[in-house]
PDB file of N, CA and C in Angstrom:
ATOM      1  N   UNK A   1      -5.424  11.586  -2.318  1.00  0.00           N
ATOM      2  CA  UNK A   1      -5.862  11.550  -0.944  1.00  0.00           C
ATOM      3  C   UNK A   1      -7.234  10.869  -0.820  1.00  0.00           C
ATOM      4  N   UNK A   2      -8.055  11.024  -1.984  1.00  0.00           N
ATOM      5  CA  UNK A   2      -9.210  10.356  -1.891  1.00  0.00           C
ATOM      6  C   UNK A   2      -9.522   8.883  -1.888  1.00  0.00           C
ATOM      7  N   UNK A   3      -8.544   8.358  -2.528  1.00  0.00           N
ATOM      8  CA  UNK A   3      -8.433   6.974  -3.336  1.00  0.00           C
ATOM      9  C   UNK A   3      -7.354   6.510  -1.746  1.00  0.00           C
ATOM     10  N   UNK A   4      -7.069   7.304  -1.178  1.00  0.00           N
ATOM     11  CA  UNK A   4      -6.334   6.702   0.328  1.00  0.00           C
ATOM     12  C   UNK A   4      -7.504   6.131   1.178  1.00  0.00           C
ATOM     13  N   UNK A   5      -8.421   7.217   1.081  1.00  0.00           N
ATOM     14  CA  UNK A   5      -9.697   7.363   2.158  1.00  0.00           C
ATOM     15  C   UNK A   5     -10.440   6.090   1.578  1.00  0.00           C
ATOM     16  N   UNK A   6     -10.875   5.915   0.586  1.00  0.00           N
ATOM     17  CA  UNK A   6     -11.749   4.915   0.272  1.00  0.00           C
ATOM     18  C   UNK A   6     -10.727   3.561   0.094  1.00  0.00           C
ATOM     19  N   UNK A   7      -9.633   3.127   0.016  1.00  0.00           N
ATOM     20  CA  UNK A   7      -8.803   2.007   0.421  1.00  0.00           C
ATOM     21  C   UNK A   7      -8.515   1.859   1.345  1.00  0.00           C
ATOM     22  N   UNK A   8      -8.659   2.808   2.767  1.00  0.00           N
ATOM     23  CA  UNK A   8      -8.521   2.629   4.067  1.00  0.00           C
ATOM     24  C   UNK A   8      -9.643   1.757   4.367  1.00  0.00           C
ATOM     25  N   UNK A   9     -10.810   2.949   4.232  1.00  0.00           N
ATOM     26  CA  UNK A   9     -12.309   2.269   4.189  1.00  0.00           C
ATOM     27  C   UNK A   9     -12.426   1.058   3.429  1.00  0.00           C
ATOM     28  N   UNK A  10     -11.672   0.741   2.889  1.00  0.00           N
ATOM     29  CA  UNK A  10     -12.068  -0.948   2.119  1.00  0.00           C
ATOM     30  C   UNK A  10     -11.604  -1.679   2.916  1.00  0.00           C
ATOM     31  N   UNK A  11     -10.216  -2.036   3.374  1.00  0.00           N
ATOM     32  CA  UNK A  11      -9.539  -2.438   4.017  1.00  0.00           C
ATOM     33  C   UNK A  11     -10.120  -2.995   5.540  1.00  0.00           C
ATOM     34  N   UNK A  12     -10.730  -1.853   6.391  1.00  0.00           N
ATOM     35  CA  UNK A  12     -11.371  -1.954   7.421  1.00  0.00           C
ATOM     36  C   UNK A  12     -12.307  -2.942   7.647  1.00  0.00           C
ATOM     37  N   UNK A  13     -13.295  -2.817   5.832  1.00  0.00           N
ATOM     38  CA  UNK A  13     -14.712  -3.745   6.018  1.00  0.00           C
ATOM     39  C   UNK A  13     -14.342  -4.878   5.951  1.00  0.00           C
ATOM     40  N   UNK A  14     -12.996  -5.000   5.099  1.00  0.00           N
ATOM     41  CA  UNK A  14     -12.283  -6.413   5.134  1.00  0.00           C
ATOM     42  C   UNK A  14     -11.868  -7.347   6.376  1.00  0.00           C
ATOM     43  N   UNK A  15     -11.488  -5.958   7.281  1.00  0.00           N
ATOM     44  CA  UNK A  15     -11.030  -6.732   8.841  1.00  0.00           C
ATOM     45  C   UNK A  15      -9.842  -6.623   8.914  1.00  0.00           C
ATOM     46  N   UNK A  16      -9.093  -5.547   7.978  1.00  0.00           N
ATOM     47  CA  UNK A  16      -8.083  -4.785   8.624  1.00  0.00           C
ATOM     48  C   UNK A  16      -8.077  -4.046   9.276  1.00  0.00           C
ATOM     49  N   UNK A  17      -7.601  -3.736  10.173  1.00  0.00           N
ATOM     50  CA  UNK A  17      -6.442  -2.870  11.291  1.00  0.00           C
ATOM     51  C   UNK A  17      -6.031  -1.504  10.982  1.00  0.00           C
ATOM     52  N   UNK A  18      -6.317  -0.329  10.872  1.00  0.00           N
ATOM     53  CA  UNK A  18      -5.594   0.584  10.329  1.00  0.00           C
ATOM     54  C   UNK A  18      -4.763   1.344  11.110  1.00  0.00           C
ATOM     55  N   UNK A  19      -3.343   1.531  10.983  1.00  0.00           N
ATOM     56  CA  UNK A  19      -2.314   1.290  12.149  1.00  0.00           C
ATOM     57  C   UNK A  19      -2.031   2.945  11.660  1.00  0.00           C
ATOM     58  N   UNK A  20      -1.825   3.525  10.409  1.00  0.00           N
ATOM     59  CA  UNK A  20      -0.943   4.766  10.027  1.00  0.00           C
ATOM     60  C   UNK A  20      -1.327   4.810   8.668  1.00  0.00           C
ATOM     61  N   UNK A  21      -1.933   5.554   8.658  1.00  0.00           N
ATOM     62  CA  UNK A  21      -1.713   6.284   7.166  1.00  0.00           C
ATOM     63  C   UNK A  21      -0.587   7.945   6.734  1.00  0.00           C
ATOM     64  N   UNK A  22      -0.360   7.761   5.609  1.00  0.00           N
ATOM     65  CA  UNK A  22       1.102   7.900   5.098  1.00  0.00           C
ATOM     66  C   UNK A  22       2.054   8.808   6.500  1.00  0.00           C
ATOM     67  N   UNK A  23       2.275   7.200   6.498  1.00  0.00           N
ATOM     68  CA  UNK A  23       3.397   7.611   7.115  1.00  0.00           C
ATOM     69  C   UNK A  23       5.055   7.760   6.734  1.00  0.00           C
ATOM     70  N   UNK A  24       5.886   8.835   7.307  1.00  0.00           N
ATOM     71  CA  UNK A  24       6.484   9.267   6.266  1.00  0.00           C
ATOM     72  C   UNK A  24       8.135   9.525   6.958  1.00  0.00           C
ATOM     73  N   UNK A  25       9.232   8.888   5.892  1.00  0.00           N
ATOM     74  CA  UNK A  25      10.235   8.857   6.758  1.00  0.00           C
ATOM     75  C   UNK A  25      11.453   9.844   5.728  1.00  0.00           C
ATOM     76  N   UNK A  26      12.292  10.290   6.310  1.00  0.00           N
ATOM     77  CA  UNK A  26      13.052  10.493   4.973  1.00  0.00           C
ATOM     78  C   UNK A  26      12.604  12.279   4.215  1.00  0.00           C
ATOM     79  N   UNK A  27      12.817  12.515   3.170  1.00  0.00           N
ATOM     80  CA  UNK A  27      12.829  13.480   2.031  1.00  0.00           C
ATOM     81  C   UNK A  27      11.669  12.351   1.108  1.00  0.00           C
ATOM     82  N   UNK A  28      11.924  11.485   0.798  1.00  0.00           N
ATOM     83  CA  UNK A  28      10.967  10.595  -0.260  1.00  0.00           C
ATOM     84  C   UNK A  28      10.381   9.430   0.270  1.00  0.00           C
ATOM     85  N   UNK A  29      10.020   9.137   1.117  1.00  0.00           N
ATOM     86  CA  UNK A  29       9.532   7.854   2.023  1.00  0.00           C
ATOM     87  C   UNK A  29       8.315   8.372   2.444  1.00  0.00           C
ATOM     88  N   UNK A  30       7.481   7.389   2.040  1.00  0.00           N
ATOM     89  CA  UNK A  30       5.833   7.328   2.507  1.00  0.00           C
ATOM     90  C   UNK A  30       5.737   5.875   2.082  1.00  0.00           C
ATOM     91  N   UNK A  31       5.188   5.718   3.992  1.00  0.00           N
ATOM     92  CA  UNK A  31       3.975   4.123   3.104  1.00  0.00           C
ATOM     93  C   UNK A  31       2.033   5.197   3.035  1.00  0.00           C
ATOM     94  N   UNK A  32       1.766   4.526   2.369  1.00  0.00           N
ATOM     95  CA  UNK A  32       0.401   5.360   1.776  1.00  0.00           C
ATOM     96  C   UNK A  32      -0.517   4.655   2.988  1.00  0.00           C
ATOM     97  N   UNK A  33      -0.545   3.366   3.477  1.00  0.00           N
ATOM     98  CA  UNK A  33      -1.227   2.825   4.390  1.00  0.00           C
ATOM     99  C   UNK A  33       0.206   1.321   4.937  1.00  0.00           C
ATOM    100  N   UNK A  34      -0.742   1.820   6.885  1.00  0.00           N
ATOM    101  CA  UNK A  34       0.377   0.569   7.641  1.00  0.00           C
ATOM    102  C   UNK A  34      -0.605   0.189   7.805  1.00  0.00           C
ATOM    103  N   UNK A  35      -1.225  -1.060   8.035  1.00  0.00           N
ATOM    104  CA  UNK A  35      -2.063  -2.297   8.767  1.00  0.00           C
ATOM    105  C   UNK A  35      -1.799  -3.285   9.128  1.00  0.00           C
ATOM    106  N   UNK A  36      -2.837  -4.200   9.931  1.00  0.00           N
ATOM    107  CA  UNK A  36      -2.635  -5.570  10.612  1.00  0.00           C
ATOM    108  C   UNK A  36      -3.889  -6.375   9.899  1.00  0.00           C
ATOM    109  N   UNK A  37      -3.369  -7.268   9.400  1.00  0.00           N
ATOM    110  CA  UNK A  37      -4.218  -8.442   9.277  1.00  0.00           C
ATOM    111  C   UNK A  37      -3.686  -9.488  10.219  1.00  0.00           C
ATOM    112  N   UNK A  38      -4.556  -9.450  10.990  1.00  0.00           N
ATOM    113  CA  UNK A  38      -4.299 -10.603  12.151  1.00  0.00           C
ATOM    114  C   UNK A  38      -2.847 -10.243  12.414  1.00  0.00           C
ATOM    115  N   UNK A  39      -1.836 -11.391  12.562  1.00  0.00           N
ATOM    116  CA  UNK A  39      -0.353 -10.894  12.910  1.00  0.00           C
ATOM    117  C   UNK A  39       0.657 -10.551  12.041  1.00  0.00           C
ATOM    118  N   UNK A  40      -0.229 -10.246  10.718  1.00  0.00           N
ATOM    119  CA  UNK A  40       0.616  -9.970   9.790  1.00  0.00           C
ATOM    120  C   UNK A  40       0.731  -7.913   9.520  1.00  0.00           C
ATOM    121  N   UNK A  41       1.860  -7.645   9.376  1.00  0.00           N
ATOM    122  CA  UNK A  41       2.273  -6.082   9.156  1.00  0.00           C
ATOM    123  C   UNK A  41       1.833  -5.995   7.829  1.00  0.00           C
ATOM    124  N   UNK A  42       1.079  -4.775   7.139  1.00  0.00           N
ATOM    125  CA  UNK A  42       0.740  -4.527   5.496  1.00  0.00           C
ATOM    126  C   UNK A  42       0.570  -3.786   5.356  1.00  0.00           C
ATOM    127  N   UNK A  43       1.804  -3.477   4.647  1.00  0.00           N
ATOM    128  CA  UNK A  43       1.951  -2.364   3.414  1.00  0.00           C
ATOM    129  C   UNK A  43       1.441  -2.296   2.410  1.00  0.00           C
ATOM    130  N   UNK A  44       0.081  -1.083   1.958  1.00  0.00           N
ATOM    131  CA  UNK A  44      -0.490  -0.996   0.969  1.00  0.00           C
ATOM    132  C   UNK A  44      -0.146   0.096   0.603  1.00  0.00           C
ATOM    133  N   UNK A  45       0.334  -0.345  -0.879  1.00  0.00           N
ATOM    134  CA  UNK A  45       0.170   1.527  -1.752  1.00  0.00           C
ATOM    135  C   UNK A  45      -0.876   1.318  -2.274  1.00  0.00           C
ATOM    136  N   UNK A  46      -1.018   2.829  -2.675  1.00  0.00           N
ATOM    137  CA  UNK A  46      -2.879   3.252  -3.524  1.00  0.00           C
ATOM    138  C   UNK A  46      -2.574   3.499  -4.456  1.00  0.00           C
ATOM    139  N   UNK A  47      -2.786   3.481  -5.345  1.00  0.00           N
ATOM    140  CA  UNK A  47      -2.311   4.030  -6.620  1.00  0.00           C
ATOM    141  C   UNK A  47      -3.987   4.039  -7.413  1.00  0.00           C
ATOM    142  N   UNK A  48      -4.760   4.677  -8.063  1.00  0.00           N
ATOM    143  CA  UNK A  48      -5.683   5.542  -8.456  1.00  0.00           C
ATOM    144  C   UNK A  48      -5.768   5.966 -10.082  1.00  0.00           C
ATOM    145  N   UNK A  49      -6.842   5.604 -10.408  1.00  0.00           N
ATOM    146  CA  UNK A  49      -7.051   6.499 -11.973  1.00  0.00           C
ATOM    147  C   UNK A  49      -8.610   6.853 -12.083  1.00  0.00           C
ATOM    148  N   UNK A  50      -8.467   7.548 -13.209  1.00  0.00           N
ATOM    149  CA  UNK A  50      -9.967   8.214 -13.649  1.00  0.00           C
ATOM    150  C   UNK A  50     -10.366   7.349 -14.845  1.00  0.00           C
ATOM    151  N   UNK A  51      -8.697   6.952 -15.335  1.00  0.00           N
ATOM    152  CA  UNK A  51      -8.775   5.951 -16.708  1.00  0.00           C
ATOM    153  C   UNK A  51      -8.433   5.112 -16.861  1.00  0.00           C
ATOM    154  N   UNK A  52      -8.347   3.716 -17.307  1.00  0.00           N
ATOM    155  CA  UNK A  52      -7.778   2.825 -17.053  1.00  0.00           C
ATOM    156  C   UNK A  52      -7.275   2.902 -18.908  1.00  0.00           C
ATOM    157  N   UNK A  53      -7.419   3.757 -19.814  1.00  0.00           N
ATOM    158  CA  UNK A  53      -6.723   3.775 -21.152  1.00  0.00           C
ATOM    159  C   UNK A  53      -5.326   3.623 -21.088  1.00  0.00           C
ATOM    160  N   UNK A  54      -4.374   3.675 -20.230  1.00  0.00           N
ATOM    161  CA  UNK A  54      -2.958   3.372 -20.701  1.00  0.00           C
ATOM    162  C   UNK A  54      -2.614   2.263 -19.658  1.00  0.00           C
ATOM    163  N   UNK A  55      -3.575   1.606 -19.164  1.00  0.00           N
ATOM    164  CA  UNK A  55      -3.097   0.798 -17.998  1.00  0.00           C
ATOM    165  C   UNK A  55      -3.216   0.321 -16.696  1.00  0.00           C
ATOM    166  N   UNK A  56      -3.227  -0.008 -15.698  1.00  0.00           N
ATOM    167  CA  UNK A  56      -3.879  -0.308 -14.080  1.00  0.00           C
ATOM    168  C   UNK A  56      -3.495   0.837 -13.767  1.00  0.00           C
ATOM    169  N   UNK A  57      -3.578   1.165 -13.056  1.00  0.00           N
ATOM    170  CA  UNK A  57      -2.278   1.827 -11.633  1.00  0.00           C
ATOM    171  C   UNK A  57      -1.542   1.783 -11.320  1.00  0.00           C
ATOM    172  N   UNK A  58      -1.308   0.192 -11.065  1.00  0.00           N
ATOM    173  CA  UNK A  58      -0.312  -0.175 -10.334  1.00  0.00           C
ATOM    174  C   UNK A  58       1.127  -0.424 -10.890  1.00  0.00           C
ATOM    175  N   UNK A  59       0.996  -0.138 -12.286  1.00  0.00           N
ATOM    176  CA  UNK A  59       2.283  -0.044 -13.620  1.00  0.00           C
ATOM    177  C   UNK A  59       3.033   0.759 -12.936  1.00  0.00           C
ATOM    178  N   UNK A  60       2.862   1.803 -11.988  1.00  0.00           N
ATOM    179  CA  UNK A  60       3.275   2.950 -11.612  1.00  0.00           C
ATOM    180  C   UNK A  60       4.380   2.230 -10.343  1.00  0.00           C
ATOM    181  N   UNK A  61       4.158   1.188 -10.062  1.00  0.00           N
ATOM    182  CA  UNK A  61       4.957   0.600  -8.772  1.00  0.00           C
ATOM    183  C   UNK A  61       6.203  -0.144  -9.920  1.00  0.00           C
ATOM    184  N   UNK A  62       7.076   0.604  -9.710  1.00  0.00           N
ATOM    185  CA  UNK A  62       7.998  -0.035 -10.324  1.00  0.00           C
ATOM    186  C   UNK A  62       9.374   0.027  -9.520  1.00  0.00           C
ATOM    187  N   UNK A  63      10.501  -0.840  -9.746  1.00  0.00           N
ATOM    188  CA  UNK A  63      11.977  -1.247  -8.922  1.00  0.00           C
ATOM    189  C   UNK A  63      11.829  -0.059  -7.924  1.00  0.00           C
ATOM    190  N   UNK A  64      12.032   1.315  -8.661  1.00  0.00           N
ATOM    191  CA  UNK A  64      12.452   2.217  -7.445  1.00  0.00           C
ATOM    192  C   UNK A  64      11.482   2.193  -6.252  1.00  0.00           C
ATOM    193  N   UNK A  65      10.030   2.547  -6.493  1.00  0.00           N
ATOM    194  CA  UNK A  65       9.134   2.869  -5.406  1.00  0.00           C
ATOM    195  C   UNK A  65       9.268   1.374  -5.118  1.00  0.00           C
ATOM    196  N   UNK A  66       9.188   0.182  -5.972  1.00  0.00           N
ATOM    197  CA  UNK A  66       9.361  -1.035  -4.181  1.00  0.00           C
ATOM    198  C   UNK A  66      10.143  -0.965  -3.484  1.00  0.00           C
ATOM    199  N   UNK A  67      11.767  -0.084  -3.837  1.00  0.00           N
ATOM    200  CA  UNK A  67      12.464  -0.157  -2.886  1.00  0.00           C
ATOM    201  C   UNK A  67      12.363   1.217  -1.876  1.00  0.00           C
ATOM    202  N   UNK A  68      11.622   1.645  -2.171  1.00  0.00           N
ATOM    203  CA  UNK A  68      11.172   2.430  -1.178  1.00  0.00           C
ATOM    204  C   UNK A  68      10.471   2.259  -0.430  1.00  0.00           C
ATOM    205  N   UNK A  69       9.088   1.635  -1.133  1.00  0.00           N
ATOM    206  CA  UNK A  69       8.512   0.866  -0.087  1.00  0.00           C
ATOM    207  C   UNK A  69       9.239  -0.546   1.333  1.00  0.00           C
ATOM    208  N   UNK A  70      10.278  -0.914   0.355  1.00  0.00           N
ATOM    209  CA  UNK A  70      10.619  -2.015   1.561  1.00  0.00           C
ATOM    210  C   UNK A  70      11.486  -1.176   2.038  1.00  0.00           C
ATOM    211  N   UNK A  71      11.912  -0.014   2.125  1.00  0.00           N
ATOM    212  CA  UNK A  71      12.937   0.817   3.017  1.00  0.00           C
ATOM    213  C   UNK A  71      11.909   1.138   3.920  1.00  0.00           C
ATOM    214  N   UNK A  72      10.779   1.828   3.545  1.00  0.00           N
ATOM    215  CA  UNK A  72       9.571   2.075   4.700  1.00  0.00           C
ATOM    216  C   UNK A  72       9.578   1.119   4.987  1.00  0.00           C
ATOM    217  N   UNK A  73       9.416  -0.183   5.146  1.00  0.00           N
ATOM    218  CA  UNK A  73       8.563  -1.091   6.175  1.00  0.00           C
ATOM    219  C   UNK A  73       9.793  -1.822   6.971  1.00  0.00           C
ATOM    220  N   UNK A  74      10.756  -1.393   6.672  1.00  0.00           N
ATOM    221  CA  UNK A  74      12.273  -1.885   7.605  1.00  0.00           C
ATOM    222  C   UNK A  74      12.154  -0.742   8.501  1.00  0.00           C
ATOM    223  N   UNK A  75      11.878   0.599   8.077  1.00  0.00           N
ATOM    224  CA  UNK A  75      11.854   1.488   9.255  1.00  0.00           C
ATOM    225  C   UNK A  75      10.771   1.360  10.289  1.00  0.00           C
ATOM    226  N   UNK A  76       9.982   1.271   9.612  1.00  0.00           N
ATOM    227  CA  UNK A  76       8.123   0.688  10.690  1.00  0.00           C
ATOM    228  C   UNK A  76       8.762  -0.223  11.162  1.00  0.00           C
ATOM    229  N   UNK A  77       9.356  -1.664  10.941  1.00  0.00           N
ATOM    230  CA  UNK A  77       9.791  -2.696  11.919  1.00  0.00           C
ATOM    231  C   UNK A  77      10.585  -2.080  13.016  1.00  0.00           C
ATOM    232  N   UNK A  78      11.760  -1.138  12.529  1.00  0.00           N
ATOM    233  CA  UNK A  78      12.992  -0.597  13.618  1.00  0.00           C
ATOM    234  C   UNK A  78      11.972   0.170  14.740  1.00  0.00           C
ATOM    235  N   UNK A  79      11.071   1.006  14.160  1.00  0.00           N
ATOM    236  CA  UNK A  79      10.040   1.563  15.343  1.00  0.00           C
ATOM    237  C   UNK A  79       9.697   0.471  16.096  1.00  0.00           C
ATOM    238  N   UNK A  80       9.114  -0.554  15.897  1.00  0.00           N
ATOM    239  CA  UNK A  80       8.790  -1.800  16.591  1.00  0.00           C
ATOM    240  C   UNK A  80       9.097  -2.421  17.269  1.00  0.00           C
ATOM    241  N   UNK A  81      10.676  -2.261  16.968  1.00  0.00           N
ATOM    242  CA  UNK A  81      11.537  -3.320  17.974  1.00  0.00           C
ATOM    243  C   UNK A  81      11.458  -4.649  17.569  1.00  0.00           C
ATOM    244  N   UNK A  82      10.454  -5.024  16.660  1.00  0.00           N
ATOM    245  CA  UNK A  82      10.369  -7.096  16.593  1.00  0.00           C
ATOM    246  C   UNK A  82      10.162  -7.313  15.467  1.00  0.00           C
ATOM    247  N   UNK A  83      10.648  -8.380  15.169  1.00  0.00           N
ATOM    248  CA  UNK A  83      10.285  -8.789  13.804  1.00  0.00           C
ATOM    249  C   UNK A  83       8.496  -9.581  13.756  1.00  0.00           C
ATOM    250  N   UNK A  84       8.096  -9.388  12.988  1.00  0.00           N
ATOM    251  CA  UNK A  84       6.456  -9.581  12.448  1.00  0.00           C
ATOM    252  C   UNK A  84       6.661  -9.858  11.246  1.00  0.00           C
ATOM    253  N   UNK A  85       5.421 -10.814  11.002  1.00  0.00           N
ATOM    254  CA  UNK A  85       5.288 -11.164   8.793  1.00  0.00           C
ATOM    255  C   UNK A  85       5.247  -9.745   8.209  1.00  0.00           C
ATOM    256  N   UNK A  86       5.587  -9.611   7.254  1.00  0.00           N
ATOM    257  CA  UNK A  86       5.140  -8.195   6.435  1.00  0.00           C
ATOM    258  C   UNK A  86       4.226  -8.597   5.357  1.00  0.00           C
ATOM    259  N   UNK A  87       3.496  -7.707   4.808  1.00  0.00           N
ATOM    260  CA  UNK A  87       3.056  -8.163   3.311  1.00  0.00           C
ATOM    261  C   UNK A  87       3.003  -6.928   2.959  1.00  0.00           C
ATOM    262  N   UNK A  88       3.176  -6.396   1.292  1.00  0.00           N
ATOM    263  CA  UNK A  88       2.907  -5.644   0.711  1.00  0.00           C
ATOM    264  C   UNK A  88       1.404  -5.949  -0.044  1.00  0.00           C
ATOM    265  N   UNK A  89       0.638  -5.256  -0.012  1.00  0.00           N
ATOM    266  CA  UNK A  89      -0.462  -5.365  -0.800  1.00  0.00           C
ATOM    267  C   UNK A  89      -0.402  -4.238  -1.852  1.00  0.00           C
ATOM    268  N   UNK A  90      -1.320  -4.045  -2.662  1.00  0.00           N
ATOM    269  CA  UNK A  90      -1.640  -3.129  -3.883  1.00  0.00           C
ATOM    270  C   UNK A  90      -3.042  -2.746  -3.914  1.00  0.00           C
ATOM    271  N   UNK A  91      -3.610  -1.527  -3.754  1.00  0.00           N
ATOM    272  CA  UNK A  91      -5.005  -1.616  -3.824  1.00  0.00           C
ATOM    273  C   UNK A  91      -5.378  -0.293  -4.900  1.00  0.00           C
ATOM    274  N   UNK A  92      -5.711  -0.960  -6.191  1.00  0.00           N
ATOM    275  CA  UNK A  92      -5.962  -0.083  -7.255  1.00  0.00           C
ATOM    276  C   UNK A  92      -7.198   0.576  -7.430  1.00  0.00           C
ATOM    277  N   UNK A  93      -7.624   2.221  -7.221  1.00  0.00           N
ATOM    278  CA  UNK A  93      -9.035   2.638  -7.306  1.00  0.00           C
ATOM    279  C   UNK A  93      -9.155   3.303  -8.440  1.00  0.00           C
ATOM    280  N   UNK A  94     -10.434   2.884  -8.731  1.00  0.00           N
ATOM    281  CA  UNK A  94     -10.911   3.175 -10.335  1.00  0.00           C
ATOM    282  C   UNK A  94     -11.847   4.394  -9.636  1.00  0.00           C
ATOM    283  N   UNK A  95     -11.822   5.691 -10.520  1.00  0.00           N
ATOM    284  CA  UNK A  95     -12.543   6.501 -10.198  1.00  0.00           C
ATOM    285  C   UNK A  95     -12.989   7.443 -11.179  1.00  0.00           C
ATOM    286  N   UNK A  96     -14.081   6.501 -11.788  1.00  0.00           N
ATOM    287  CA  UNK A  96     -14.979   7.376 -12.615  1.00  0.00           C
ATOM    288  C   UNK A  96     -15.818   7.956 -12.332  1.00  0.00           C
ATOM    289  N   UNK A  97     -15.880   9.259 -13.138  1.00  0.00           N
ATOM    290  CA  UNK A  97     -16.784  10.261 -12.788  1.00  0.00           C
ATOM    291  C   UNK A  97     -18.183  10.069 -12.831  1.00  0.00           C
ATOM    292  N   UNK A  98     -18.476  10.377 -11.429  1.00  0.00           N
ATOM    293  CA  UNK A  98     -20.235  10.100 -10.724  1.00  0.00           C
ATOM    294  C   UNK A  98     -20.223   8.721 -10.480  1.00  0.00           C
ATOM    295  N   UNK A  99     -19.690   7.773 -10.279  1.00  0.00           N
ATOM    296  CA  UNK A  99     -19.680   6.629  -9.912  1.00  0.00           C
ATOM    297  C   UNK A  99     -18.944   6.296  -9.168  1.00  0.00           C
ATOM    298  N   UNK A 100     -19.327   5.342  -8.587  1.00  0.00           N
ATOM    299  CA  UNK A 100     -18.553   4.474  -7.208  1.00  0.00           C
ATOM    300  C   UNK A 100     -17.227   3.916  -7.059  1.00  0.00           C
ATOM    301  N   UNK A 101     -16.582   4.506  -6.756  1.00  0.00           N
ATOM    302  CA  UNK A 101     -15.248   3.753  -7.251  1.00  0.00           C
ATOM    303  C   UNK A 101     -14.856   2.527  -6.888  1.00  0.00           C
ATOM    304  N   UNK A 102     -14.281   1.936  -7.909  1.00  0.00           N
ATOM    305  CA  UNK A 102     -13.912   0.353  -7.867  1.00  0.00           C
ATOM    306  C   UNK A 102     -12.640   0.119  -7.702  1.00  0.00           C
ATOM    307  N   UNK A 103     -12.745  -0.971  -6.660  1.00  0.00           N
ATOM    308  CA  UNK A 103     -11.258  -1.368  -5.954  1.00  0.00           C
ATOM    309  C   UNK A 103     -10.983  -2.691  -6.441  1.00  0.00           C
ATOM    310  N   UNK A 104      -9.676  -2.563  -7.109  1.00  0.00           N
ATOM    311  CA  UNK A 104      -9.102  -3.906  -6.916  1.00  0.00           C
ATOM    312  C   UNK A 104      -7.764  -4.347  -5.854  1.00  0.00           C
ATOM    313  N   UNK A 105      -7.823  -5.144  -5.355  1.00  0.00           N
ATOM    314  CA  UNK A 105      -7.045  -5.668  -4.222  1.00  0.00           C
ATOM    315  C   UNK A 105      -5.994  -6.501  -4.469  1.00  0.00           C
ATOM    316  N   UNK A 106      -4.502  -6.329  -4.673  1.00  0.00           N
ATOM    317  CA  UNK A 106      -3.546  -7.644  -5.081  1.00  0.00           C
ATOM    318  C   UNK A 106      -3.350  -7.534  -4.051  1.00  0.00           C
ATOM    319  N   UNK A 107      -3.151  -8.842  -2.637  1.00  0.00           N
ATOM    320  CA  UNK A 107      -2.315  -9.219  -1.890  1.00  0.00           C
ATOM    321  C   UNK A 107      -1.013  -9.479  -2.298  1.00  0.00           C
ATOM    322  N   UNK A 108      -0.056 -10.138  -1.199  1.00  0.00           N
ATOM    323  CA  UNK A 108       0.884  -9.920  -1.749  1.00  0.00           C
ATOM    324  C   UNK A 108       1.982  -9.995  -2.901  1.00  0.00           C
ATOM    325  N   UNK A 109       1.542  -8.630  -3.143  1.00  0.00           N
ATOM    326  CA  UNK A 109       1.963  -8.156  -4.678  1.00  0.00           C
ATOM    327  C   UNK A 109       3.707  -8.021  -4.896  1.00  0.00           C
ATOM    328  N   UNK A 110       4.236  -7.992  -4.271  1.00  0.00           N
ATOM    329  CA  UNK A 110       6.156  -8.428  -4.071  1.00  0.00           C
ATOM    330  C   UNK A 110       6.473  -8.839  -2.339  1.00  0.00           C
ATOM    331  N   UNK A 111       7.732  -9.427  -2.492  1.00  0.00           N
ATOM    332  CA  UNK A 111       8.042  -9.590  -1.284  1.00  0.00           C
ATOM    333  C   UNK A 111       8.966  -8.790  -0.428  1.00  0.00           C
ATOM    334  N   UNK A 112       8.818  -8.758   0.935  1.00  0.00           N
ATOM    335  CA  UNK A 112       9.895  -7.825   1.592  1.00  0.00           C
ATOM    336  C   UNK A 112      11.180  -7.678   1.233  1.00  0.00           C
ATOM    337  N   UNK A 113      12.349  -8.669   0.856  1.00  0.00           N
ATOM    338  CA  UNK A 113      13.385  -8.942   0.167  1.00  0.00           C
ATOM    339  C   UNK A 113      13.384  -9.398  -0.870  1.00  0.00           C
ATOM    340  N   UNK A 114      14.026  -8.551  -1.786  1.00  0.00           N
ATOM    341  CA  UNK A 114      14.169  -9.106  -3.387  1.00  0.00           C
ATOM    342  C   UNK A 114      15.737  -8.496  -3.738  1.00  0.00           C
ATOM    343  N   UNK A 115      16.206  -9.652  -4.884  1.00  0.00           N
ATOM    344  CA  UNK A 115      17.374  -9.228  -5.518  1.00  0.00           C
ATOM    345  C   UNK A 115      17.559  -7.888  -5.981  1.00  0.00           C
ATOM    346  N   UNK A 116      16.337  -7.211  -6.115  1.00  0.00           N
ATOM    347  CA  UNK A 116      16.583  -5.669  -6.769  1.00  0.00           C
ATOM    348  C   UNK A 116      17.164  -4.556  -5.806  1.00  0.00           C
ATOM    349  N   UNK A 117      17.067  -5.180  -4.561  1.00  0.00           N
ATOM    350  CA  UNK A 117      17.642  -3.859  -3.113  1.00  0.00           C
ATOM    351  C   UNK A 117      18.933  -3.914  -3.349  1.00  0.00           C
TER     352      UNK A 117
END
């Protein structure tokens, strides 16, 4: 929840939009953050460590959760009524103890449709 709060807050200084945070559809459906960059729709997951010893974070986004994620952002569109760009982003927070946590930012990190759905 913390590593949400401070990737919201990143996001913002960037000149994103913050439209919904986790919003949630389903038994297993959450997007972790909805936003607007300009006219584009973005889906960011957070994904978070204390350690980076076995790896990013974002190792953790694998086939299943993207297709969960692009099941969330087909449902955010159906709320919408219109089609809009989507992007998935990735925003990885490093959070070591007594220090500032460090964000890294992949734009778009997969696309809305892929052979794996």
């Amino acid at each position: 929840m913390y590593a949400e709060l401070v990737a919201a807050s990143y996001l913002r200084a960037h000149g994103l939009r913050i439209l919904r945070r986790n919003f949630r559809w389903g038994r297993r459906g959450e997007l972790d953050i909805v936003a607007r960059d300009g006219d584009v729709l973005v889906i960011c997951e957070v994904k978070s460590t204390i350690s980076p010893q076995y790896g990013t974070p974002s190792r953790a986004i694998n086939h299943s959760k993207r297709r969960l994620l692009r099941i969330g952002a087909r449902n955010w569109l159906s709320l919408l009524g219109r089609r809009v760009p989507v992007r998935f982003d990735v925003i990885e927070v490093y959070l070591a103890p007594a220090a500032i946590p460090r964000i890294e930012w992949q734009q778009n990190a997969f696309p809305l449709f892929a052979r794996e759905d």
